[in-house]
Protein backbone atom coordinates (compact mmCIF):
# COMPACT_ATOMS: atom_id res chain seq x y z
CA UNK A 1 14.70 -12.10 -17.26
CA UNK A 2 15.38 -11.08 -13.79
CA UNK A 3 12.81 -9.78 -11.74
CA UNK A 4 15.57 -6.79 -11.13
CA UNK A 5 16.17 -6.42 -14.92
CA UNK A 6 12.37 -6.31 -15.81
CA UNK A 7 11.01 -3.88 -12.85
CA UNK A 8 8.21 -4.47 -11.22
CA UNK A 9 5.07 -4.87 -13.02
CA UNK A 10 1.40 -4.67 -11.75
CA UNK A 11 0.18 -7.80 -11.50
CA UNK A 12 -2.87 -6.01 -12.72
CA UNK A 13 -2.28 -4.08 -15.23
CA UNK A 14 0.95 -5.29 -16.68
CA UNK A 15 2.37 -1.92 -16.17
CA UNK A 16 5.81 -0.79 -14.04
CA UNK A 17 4.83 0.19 -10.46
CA UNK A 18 7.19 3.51 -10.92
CA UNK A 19 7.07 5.27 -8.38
CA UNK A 20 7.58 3.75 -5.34
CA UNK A 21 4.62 6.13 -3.69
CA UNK A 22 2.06 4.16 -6.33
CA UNK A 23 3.56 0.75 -5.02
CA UNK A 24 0.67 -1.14 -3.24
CA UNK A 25 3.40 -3.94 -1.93
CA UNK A 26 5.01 -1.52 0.17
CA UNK A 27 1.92 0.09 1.36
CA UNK A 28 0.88 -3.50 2.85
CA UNK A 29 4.21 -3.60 4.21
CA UNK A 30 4.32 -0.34 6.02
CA UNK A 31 1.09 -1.20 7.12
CA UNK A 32 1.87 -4.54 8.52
CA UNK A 33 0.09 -6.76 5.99
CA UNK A 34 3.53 -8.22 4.44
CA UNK A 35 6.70 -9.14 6.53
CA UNK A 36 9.91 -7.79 5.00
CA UNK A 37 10.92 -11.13 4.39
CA UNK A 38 8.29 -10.97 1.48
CA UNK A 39 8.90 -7.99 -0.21
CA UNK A 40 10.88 -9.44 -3.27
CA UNK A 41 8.28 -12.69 -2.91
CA UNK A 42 5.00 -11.11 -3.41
CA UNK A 43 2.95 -9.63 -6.31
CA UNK A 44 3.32 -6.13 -6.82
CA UNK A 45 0.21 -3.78 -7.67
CA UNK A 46 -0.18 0.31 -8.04
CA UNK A 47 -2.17 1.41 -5.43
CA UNK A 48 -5.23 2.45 -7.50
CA UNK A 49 -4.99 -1.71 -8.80
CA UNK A 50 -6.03 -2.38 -5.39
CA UNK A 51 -9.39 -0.66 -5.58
CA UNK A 52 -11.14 -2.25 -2.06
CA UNK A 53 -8.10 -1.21 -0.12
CA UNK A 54 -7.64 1.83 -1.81
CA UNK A 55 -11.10 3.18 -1.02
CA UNK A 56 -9.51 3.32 2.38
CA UNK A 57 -7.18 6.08 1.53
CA UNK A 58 -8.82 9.61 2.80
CA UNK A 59 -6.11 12.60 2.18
CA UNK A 60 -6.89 15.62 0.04
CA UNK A 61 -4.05 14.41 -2.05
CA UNK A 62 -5.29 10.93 -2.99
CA UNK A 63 -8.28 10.61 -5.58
CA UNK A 64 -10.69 9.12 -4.04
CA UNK A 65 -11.53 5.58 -4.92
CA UNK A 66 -15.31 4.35 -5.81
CA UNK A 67 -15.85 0.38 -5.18
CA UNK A 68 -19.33 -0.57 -5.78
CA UNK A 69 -20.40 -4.09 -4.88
CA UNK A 70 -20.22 -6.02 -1.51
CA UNK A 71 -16.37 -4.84 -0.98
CA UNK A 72 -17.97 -1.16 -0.86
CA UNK A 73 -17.01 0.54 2.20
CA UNK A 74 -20.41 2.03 2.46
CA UNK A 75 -21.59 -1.62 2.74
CA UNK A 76 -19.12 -2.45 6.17
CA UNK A 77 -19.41 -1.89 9.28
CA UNK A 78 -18.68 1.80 10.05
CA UNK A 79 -15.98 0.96 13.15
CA UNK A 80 -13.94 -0.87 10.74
CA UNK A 81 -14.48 1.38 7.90
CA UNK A 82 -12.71 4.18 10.62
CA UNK A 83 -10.08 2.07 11.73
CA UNK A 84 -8.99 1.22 8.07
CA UNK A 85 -9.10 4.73 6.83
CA UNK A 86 -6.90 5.75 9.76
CA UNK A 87 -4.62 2.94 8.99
CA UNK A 88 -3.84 2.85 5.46
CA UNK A 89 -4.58 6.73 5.10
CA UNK A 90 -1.63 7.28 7.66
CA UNK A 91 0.27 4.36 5.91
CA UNK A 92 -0.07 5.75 2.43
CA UNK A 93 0.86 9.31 4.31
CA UNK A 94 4.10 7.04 5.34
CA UNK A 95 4.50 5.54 1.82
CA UNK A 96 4.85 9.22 0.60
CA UNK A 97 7.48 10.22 3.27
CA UNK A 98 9.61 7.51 2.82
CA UNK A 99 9.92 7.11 -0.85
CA UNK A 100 13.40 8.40 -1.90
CA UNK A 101 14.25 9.53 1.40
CA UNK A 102 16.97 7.21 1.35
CA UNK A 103 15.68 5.49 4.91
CA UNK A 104 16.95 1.51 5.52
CA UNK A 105 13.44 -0.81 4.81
CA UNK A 106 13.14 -2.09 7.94
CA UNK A 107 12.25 1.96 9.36
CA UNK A 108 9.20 2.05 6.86
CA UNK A 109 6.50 0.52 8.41
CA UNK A 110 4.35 2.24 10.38
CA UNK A 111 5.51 2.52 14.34
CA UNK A 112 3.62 -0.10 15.67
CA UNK A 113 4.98 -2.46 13.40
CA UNK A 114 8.01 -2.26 13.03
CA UNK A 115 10.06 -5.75 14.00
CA UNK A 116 11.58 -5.40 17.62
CA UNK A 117 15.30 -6.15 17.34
């Protein structure tokens, strides 16, 4: 079956990523981690699948999520435990505003990286 037929499943938890504002592919691509080229290439995950960069997400509407273990933010450096809640707290932010808002892809990311025609 088409991947189109089928949905997209976490590659987690077997489960359809439905929503789009629980998809952690288009998170990493608003956030720069996945070229659009990729989008239909990659795996898809929900957000909460992605537990060590989902500890990253800090917004009164967002669960928070507990990793214990080396991949703990409480066990990184504090400068790049700032830098990555800003970033995927404001990308997640961005996941939520663009989900069904009818926008073209390529005006998803984040600002700063979005591809310079």
């Amino acid at each position: 079956m088409a991947r189109c037929d089928e949905g997209y499943l976490c590659e987690v938890c077997s489960q359809p990523v439905d929503p789009m504002s629980e998809s952690d592919l288009y998170l990493r691509f608003i956030i720069g981690l996945v070229p659009a080229e990729k989008l239909t290439a990659e795996p898809e995950r929900h957000i909460r699948c992605n537990p060590v960069q989902a500890q990253f997400i800090v917004d009164d509407d967002f669960e928070p999520v507990v990793v214990e273990g080396p991949f703990s933010k409480t066990e990184l450096d504090a400068d790049y435990v700032r830098k990555q809640e800003e970033l995927v707290t404001r990308g997640w932010q961005r996941l939520l505003e663009v989900a069904g808002a009818g926008l073209p892809v390529d005006e998803y990311p984040l600002p700063e990286f979005r591809q310079k025609s």
